[in-house]
N, C-alpha and C. Protein backbone atom coordinates (compact mmCIF):
# COMPACT_ATOMS: atom_id res chain seq x y z
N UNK A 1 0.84 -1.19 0.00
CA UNK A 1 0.00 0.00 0.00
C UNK A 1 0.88 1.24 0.00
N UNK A 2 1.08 2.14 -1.02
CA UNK A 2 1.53 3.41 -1.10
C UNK A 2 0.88 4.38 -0.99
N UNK A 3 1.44 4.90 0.14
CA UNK A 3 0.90 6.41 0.50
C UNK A 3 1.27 7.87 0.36
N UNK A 4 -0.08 8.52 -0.33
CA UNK A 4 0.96 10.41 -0.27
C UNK A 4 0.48 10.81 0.55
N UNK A 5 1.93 11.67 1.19
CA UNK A 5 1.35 12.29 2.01
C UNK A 5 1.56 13.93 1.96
N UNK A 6 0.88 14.94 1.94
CA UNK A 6 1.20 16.47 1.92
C UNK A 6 0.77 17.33 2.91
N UNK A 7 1.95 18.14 3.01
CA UNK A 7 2.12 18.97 4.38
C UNK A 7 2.31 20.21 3.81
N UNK A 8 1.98 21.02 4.88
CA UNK A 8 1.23 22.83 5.04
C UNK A 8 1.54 22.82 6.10
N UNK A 9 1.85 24.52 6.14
CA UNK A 9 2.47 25.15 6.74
C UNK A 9 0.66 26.06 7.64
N UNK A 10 -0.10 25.59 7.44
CA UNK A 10 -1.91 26.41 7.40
C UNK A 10 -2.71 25.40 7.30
N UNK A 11 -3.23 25.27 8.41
CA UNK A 11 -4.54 24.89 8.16
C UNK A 11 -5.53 25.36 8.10
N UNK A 12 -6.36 24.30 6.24
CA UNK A 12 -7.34 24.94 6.39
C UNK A 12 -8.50 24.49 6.32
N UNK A 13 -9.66 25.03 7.02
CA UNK A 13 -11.27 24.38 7.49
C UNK A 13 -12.27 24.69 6.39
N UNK A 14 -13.04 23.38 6.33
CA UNK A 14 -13.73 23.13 5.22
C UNK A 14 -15.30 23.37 6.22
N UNK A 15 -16.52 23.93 5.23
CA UNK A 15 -17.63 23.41 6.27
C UNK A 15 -18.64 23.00 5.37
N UNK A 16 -19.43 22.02 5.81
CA UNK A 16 -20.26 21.30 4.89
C UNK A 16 -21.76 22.51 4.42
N UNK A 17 -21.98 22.23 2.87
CA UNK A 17 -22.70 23.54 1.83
C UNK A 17 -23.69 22.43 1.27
N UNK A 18 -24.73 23.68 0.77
CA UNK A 18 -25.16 22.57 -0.42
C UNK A 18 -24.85 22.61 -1.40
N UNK A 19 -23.44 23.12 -2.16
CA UNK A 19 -23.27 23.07 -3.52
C UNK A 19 -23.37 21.78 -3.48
N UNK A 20 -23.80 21.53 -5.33
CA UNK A 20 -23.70 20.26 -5.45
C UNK A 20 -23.34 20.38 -6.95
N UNK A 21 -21.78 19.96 -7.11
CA UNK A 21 -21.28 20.77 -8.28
C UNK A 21 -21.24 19.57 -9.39
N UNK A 22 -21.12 19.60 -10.12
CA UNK A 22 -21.65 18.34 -11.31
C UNK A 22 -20.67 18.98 -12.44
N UNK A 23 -19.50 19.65 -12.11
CA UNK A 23 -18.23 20.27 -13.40
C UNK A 23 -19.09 20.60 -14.26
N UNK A 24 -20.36 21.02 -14.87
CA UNK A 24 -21.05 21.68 -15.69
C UNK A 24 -21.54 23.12 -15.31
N UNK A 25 -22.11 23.00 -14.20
CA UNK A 25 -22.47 24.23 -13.26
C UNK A 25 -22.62 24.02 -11.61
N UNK A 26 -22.75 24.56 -10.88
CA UNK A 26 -22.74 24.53 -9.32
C UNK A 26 -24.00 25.32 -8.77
N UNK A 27 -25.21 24.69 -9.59
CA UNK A 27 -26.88 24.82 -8.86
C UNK A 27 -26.69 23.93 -7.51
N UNK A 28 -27.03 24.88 -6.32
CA UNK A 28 -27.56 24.02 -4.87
C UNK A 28 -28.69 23.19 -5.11
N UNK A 29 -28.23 22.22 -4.47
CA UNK A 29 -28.82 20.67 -4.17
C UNK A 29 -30.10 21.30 -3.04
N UNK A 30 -31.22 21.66 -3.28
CA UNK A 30 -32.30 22.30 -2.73
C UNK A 30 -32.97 21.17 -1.96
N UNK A 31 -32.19 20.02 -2.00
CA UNK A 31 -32.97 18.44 -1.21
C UNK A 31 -31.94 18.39 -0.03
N UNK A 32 -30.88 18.96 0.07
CA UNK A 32 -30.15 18.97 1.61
C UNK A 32 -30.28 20.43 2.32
N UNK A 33 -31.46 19.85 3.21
CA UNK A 33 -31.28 21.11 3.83
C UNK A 33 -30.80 21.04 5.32
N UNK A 34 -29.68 21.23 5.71
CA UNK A 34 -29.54 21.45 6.53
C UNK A 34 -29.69 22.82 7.53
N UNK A 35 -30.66 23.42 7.42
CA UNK A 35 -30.69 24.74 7.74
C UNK A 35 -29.60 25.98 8.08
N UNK A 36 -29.27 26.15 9.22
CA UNK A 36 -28.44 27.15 9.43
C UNK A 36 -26.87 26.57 9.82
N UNK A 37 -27.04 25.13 10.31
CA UNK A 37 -25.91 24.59 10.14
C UNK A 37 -25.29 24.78 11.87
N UNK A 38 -24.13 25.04 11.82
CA UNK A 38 -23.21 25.02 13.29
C UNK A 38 -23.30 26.58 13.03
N UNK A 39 -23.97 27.03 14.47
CA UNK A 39 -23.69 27.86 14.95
C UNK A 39 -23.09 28.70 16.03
N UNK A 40 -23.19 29.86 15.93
CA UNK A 40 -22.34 30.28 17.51
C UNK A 40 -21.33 32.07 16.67
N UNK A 41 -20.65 32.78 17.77
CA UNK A 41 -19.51 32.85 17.40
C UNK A 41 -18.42 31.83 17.46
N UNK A 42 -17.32 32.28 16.50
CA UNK A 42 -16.02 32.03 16.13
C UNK A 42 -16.45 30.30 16.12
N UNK A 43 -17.65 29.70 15.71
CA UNK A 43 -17.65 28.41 15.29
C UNK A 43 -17.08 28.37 14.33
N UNK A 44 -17.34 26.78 13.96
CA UNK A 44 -16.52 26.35 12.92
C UNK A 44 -16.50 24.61 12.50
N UNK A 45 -16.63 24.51 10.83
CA UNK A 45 -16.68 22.91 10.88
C UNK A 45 -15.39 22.84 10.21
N UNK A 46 -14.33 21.34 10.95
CA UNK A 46 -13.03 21.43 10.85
C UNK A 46 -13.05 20.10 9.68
N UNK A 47 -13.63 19.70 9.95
CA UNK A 47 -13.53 17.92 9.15
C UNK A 47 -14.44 17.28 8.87
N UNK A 48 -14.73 16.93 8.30
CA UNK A 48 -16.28 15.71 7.79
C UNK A 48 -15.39 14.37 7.31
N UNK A 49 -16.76 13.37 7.63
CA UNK A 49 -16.45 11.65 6.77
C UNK A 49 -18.01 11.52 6.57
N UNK A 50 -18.16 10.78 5.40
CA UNK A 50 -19.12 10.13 4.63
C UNK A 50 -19.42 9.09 5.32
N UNK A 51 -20.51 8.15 5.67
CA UNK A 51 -20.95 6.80 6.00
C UNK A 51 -21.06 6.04 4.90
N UNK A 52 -21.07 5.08 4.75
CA UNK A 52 -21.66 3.97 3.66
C UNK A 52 -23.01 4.41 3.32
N UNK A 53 -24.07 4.40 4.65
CA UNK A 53 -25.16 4.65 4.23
C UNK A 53 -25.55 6.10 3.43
N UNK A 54 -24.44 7.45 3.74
CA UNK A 54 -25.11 8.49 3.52
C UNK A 54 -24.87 9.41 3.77
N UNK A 55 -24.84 9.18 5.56
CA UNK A 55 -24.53 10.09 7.12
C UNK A 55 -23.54 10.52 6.77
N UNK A 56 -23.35 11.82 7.33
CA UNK A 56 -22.33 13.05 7.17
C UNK A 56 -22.17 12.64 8.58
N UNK A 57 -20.74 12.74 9.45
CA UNK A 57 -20.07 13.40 10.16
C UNK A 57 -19.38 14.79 10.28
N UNK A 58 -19.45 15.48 10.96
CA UNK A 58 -18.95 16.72 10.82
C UNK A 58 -18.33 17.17 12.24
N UNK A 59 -17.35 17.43 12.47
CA UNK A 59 -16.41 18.01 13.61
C UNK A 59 -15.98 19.54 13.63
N UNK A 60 -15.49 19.80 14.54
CA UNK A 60 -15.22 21.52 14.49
C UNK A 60 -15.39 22.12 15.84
N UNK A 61 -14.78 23.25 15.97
CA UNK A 61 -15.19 23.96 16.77
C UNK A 61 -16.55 24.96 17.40
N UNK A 62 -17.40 24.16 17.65
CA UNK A 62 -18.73 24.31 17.85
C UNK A 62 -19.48 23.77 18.96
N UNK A 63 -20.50 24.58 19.52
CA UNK A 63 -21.04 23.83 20.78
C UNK A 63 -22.88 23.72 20.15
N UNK A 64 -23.00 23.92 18.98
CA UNK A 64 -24.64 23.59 18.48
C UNK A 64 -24.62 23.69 17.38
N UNK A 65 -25.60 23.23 16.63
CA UNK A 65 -25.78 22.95 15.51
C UNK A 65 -27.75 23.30 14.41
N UNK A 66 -28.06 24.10 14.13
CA UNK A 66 -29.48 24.11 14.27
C UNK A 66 -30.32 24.82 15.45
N UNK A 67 -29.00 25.72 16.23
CA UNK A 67 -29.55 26.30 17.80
C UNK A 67 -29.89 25.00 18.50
N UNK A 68 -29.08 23.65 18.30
CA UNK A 68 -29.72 22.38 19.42
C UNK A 68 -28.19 22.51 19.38
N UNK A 69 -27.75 21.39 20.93
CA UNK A 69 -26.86 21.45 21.69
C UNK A 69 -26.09 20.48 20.79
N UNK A 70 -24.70 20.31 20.11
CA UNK A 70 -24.01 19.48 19.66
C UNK A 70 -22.69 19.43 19.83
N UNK A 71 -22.00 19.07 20.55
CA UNK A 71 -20.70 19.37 21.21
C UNK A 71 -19.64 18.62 20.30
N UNK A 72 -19.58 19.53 19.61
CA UNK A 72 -17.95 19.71 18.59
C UNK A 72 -18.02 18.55 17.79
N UNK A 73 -19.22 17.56 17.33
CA UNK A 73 -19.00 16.51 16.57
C UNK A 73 -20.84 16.37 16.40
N UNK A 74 -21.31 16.35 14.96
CA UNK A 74 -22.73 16.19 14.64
C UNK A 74 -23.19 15.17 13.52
N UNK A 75 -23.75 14.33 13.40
CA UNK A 75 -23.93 13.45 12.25
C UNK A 75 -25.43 13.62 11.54
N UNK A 76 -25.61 14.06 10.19
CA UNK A 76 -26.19 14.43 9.14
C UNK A 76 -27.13 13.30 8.49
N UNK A 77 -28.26 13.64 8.09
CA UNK A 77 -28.78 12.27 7.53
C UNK A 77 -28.30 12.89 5.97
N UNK A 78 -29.00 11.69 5.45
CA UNK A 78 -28.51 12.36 3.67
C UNK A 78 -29.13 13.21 3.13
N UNK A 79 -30.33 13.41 3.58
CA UNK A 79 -31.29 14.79 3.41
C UNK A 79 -30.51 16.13 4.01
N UNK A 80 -29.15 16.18 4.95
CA UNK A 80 -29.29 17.25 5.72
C UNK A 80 -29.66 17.07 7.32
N UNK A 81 -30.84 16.42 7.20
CA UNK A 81 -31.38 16.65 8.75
C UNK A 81 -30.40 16.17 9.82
N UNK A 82 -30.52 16.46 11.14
CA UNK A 82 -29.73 16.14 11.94
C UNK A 82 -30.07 14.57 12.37
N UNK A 83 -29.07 14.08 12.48
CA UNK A 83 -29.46 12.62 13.03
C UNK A 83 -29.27 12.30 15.01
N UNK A 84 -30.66 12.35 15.31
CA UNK A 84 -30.83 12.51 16.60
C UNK A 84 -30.58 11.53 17.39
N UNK A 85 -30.17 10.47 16.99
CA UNK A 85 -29.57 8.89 17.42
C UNK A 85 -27.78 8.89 17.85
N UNK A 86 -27.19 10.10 17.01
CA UNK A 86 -26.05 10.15 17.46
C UNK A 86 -25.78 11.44 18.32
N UNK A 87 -24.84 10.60 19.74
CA UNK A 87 -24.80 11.60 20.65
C UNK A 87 -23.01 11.19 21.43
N UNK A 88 -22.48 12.37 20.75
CA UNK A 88 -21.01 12.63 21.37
C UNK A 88 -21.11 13.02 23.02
N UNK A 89 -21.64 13.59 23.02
CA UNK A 89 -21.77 14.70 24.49
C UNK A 89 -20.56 15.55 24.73
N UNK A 90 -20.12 15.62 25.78
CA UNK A 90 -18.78 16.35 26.13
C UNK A 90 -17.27 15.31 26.18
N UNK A 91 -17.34 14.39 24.92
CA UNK A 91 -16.30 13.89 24.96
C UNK A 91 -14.84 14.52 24.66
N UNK A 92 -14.80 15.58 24.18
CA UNK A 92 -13.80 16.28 23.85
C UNK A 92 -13.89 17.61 24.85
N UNK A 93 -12.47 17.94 25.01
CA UNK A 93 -12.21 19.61 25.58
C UNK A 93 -11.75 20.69 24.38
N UNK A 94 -11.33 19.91 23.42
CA UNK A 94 -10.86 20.43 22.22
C UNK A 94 -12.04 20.30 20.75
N UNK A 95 -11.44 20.63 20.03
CA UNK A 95 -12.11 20.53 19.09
C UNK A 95 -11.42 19.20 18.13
N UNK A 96 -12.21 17.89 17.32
CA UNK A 96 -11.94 17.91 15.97
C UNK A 96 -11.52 17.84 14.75
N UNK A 97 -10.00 17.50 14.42
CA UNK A 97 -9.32 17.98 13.31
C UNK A 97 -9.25 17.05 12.21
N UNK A 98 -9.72 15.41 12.23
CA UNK A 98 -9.53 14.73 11.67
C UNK A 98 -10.13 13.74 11.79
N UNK A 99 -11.42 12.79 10.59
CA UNK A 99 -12.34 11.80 11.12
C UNK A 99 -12.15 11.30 9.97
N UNK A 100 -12.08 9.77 10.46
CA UNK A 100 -12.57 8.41 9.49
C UNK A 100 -13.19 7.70 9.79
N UNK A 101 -13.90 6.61 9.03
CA UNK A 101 -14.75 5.95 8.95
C UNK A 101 -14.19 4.33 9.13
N UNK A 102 -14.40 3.67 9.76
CA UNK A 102 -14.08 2.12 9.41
C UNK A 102 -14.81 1.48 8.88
N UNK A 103 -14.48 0.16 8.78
CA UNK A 103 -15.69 -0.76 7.33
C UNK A 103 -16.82 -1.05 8.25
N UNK A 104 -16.47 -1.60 10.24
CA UNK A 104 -17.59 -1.66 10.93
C UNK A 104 -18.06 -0.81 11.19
N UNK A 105 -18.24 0.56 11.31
CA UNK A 105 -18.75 1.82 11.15
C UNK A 105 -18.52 2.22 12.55
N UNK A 106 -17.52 2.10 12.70
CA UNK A 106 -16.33 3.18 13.80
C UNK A 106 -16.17 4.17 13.45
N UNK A 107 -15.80 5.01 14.24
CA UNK A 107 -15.34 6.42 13.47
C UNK A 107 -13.82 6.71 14.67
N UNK A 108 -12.71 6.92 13.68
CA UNK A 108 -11.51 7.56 14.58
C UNK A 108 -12.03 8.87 14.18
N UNK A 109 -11.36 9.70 15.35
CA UNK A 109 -11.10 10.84 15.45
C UNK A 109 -9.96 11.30 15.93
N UNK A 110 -9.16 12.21 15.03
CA UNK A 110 -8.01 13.03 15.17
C UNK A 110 -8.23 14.58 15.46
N UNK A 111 -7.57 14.94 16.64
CA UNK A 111 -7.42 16.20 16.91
C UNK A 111 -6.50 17.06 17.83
N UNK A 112 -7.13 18.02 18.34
CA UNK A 112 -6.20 18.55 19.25
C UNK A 112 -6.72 18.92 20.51
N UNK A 113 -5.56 19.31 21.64
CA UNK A 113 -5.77 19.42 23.01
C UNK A 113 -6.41 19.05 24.28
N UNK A 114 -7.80 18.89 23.84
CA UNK A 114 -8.12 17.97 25.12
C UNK A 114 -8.66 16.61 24.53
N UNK A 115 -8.98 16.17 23.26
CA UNK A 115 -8.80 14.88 23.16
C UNK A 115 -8.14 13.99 23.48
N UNK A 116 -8.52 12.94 24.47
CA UNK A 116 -7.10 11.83 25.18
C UNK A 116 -6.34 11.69 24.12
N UNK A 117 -5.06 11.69 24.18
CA UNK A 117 -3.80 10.85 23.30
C UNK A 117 -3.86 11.58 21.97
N UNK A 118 -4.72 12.50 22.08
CA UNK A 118 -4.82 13.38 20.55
C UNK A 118 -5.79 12.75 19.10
N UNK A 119 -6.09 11.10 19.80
CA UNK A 119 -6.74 10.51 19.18
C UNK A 119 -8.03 9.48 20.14
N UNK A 120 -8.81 8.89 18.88
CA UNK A 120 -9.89 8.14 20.18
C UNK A 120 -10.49 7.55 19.38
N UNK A 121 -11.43 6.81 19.66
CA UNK A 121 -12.24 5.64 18.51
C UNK A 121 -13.94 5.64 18.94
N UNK A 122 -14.73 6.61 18.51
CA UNK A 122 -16.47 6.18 18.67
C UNK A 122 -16.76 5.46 18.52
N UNK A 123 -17.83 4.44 19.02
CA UNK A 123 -18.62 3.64 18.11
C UNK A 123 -19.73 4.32 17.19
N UNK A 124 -20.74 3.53 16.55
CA UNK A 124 -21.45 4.11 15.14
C UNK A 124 -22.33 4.78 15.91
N UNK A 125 -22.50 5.19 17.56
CA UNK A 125 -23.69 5.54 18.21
C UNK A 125 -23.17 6.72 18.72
N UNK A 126 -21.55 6.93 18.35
CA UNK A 126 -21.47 8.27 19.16
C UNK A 126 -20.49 7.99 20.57
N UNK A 127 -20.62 6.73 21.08
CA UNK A 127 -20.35 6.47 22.15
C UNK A 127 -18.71 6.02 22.36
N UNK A 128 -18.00 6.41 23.26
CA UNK A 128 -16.58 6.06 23.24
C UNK A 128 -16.29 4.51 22.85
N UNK A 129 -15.42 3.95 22.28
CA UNK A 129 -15.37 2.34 22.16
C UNK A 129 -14.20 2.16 23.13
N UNK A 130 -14.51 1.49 24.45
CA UNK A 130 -13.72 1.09 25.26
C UNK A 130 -12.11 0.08 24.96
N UNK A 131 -12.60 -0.74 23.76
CA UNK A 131 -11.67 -1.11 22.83
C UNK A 131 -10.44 -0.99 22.71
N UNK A 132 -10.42 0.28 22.38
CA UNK A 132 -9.43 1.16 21.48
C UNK A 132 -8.27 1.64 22.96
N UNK A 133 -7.23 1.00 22.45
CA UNK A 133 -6.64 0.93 23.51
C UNK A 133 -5.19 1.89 23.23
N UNK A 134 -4.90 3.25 23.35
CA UNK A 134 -4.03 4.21 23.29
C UNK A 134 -3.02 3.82 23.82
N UNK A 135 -2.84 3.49 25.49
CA UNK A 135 -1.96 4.26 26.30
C UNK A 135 -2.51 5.70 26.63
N UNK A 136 -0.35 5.98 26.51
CA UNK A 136 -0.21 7.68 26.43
C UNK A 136 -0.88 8.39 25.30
N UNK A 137 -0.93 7.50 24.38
CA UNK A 137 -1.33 8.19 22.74
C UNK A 137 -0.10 8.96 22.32
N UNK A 138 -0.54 9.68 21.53
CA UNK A 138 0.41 10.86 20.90
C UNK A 138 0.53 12.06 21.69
N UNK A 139 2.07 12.73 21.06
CA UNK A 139 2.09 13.68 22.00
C UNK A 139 1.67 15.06 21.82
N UNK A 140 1.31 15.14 20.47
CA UNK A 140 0.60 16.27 20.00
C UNK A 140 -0.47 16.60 18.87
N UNK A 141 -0.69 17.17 18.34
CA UNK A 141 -2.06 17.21 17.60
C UNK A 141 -2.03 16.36 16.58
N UNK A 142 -2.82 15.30 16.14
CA UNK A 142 -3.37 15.13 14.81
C UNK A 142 -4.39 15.05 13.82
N UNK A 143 -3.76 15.56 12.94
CA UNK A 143 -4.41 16.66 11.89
C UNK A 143 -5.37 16.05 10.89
N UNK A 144 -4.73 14.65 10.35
CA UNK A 144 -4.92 13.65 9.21
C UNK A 144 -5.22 12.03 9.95
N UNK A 145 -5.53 11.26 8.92
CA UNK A 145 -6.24 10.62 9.13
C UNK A 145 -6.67 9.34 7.80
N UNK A 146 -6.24 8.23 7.72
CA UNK A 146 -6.67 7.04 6.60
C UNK A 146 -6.62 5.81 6.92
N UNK A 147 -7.73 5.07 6.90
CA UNK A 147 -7.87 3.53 7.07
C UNK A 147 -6.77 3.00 5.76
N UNK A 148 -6.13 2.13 6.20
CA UNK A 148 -5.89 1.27 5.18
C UNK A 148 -6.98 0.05 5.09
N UNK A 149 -7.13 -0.56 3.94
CA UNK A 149 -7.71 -2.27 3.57
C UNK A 149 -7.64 -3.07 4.76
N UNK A 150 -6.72 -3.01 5.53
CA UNK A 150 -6.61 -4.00 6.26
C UNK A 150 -6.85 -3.63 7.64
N UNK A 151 -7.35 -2.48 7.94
CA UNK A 151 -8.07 -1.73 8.77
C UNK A 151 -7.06 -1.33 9.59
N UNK A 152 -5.71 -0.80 9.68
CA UNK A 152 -4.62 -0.30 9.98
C UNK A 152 -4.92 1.04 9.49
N UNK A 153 -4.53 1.95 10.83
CA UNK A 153 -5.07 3.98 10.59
C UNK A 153 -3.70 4.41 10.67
N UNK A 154 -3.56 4.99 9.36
CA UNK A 154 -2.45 5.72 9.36
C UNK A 154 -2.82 7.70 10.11
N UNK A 155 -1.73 7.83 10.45
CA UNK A 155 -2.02 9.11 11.24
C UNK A 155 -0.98 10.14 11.14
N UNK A 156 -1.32 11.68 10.54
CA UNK A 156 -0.32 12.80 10.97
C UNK A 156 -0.61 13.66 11.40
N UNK A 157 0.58 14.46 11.42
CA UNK A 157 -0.02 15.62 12.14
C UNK A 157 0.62 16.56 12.72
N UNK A 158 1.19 16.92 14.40
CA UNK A 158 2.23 17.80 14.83
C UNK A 158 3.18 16.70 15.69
N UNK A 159 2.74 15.60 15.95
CA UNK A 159 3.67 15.02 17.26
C UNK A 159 4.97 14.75 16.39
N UNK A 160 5.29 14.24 17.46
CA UNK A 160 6.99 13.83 17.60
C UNK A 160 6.69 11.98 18.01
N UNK A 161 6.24 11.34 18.59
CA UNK A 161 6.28 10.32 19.57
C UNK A 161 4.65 9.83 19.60
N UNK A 162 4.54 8.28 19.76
CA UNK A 162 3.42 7.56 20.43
C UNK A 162 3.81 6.74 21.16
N UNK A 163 3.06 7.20 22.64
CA UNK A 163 3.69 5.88 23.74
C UNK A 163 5.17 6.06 23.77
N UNK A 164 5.71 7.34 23.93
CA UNK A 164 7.21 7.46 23.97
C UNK A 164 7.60 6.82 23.09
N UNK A 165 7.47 6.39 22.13
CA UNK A 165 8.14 5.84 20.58
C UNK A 165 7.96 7.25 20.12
N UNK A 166 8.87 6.90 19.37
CA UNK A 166 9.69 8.40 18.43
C UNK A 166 8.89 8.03 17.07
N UNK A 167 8.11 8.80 16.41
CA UNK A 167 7.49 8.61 15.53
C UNK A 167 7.13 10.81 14.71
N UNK A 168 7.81 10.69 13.75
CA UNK A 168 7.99 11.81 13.56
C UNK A 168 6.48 12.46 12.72
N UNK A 169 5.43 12.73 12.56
CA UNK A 169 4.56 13.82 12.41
C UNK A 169 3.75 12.72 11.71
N UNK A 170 4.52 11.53 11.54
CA UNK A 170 3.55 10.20 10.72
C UNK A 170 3.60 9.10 11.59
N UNK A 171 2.26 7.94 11.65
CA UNK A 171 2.31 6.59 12.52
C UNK A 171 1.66 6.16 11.84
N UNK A 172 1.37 4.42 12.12
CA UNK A 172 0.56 3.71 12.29
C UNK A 172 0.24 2.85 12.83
N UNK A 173 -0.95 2.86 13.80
CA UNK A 173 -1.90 2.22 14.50
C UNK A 173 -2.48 0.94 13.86
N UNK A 174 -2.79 -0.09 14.84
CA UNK A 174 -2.91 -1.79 14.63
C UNK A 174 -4.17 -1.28 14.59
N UNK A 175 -5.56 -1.82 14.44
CA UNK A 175 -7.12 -1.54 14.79
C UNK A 175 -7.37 -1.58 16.16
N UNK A 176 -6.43 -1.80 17.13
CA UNK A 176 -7.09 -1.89 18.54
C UNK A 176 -5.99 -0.73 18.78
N UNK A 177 -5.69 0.22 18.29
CA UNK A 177 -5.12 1.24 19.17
C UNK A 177 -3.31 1.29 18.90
N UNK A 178 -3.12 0.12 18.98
CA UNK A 178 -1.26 0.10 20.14
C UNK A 178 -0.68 0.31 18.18
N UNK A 179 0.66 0.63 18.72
CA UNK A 179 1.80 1.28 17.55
C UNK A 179 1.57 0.44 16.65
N UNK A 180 2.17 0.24 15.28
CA UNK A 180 2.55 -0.86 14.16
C UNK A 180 3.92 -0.96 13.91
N UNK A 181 4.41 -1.47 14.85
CA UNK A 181 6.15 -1.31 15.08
C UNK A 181 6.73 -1.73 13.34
N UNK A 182 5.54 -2.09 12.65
CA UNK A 182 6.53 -2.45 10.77
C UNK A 182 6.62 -1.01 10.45
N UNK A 183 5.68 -0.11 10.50
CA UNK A 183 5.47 1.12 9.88
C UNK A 183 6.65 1.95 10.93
N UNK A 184 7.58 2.64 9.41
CA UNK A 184 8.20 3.74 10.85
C UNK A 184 9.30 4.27 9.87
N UNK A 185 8.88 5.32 9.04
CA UNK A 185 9.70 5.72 7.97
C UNK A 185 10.70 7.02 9.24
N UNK A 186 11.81 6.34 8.05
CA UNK A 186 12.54 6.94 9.42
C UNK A 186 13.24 8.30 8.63
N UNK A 187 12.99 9.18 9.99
CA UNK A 187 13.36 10.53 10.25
C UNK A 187 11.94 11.16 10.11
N UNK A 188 10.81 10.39 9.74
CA UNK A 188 9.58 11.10 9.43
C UNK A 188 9.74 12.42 8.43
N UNK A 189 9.11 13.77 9.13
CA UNK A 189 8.37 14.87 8.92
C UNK A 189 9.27 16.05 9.39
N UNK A 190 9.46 16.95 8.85
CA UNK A 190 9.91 18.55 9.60
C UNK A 190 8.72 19.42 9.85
N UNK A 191 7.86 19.01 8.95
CA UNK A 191 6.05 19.92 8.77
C UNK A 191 5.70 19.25 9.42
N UNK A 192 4.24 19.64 9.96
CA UNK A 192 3.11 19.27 9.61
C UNK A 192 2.60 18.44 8.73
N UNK A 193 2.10 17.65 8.91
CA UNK A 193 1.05 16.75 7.93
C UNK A 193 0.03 16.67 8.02
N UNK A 194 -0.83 17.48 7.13
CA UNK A 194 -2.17 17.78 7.09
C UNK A 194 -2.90 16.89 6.16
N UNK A 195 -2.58 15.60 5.40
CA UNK A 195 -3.41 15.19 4.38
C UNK A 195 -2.58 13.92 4.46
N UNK A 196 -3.35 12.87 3.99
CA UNK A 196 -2.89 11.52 3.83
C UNK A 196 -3.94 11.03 2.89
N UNK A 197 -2.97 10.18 1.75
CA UNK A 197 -3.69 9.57 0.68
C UNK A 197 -3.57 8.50 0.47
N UNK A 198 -4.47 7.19 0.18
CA UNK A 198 -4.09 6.44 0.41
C UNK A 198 -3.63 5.76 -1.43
N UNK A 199 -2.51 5.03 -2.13
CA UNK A 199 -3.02 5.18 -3.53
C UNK A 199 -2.79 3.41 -3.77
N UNK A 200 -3.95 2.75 -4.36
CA UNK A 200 -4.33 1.42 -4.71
C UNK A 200 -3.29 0.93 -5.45
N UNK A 201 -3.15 -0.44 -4.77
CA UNK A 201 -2.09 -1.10 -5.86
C UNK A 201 -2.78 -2.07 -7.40
């Protein structure tokens, strides 16, 4: 499995619209309505993942969504509407920065500051997966975020180290959490790594 990976010096936040651009023209998709979206001051949506079925995830710096209470992580039906079955609560102190999807419909999340270990694993309900077994985690923010096939999460971002392993701004994680002592390109990163791609053999 070969991976690109590209790093910035800026990050920057995407927030979910209804364009719905078709490279001919960019008429709004008038069937997603999500109304007013995340609100607040100085909110903000940092990251989205797609479901199989549909469901939007969306992360960011935000405490509501629709004027209802949604603490920094909200999941979308495919219409838009909010999906009232999923409930983060106050699992984070931080916001956000990075979400994927697994094939059992896990969701990692990558971010910063008060997320344990900088990383963490939901289940499809919202709910922490006791599972997912960190440790210390990482020692500083991450940004990016990709399942491989074999359900191995590659991860970047700002750290230096996981679990006091020296792991430079790139890792990868087994599916239950702990290091992938094969993966470990050495000397890593001087940037940031804001993007990870994964490219098919």
């Amino acid at each position: 499995m070969k991976i690109f990976i590209l790093t910035f010096l800026a990050l920057v936040s995407a927030s979910c619209s209804k364009n719905n651009f078709d490279g001919r023209n960019d008429n709004l998709d008038i069937t997603f309505d999500h109304g007013i979206g995340v609100d607040g001051d100085y909110s903000n949506a940092a990251c989205l993942a797609i479901q199989t079925n549909g469901q939007i995830i969306i992360g960011g710096q935000f405490i509501s969504f629709n004027h209802e209470p949604q603490y920094q992580m909200v999941r979308l039906n495919s219409d838009g509407t909010t999906d009232k079955s999923f409930h983060v609560g106050r699992e984070f102190n931080s916001y956000p920065a990075a979400l994927a999807i697994q094939t059992d419909g896990k969701i990692i999340v990558g971010g910063v500051g008060g997320i344990p270990g900088y990383i963490t694993r939901l289940n499809s309900n919202g709910t922490p997966d006791q599972n997912f077994h960190l440790g210390t985690g990482f020692n500083n923010n991450v940004f990016s975020l990709a399942i491989q096939p074999d359900g191995k999460i590659i991860t970047g971002g700002e750290f230096t180290s996981f679990n006091g392993y020296l792991r430079k701004r790139i890792a990868c994680l087994n599916n239950d959490g702990t290091l992938d002592d094969s993966f470990n390109p050495e000397g890593g990163f001087d940037e940031r790594v804001y993007s990870i791609l994964l490219q098919p053999e």
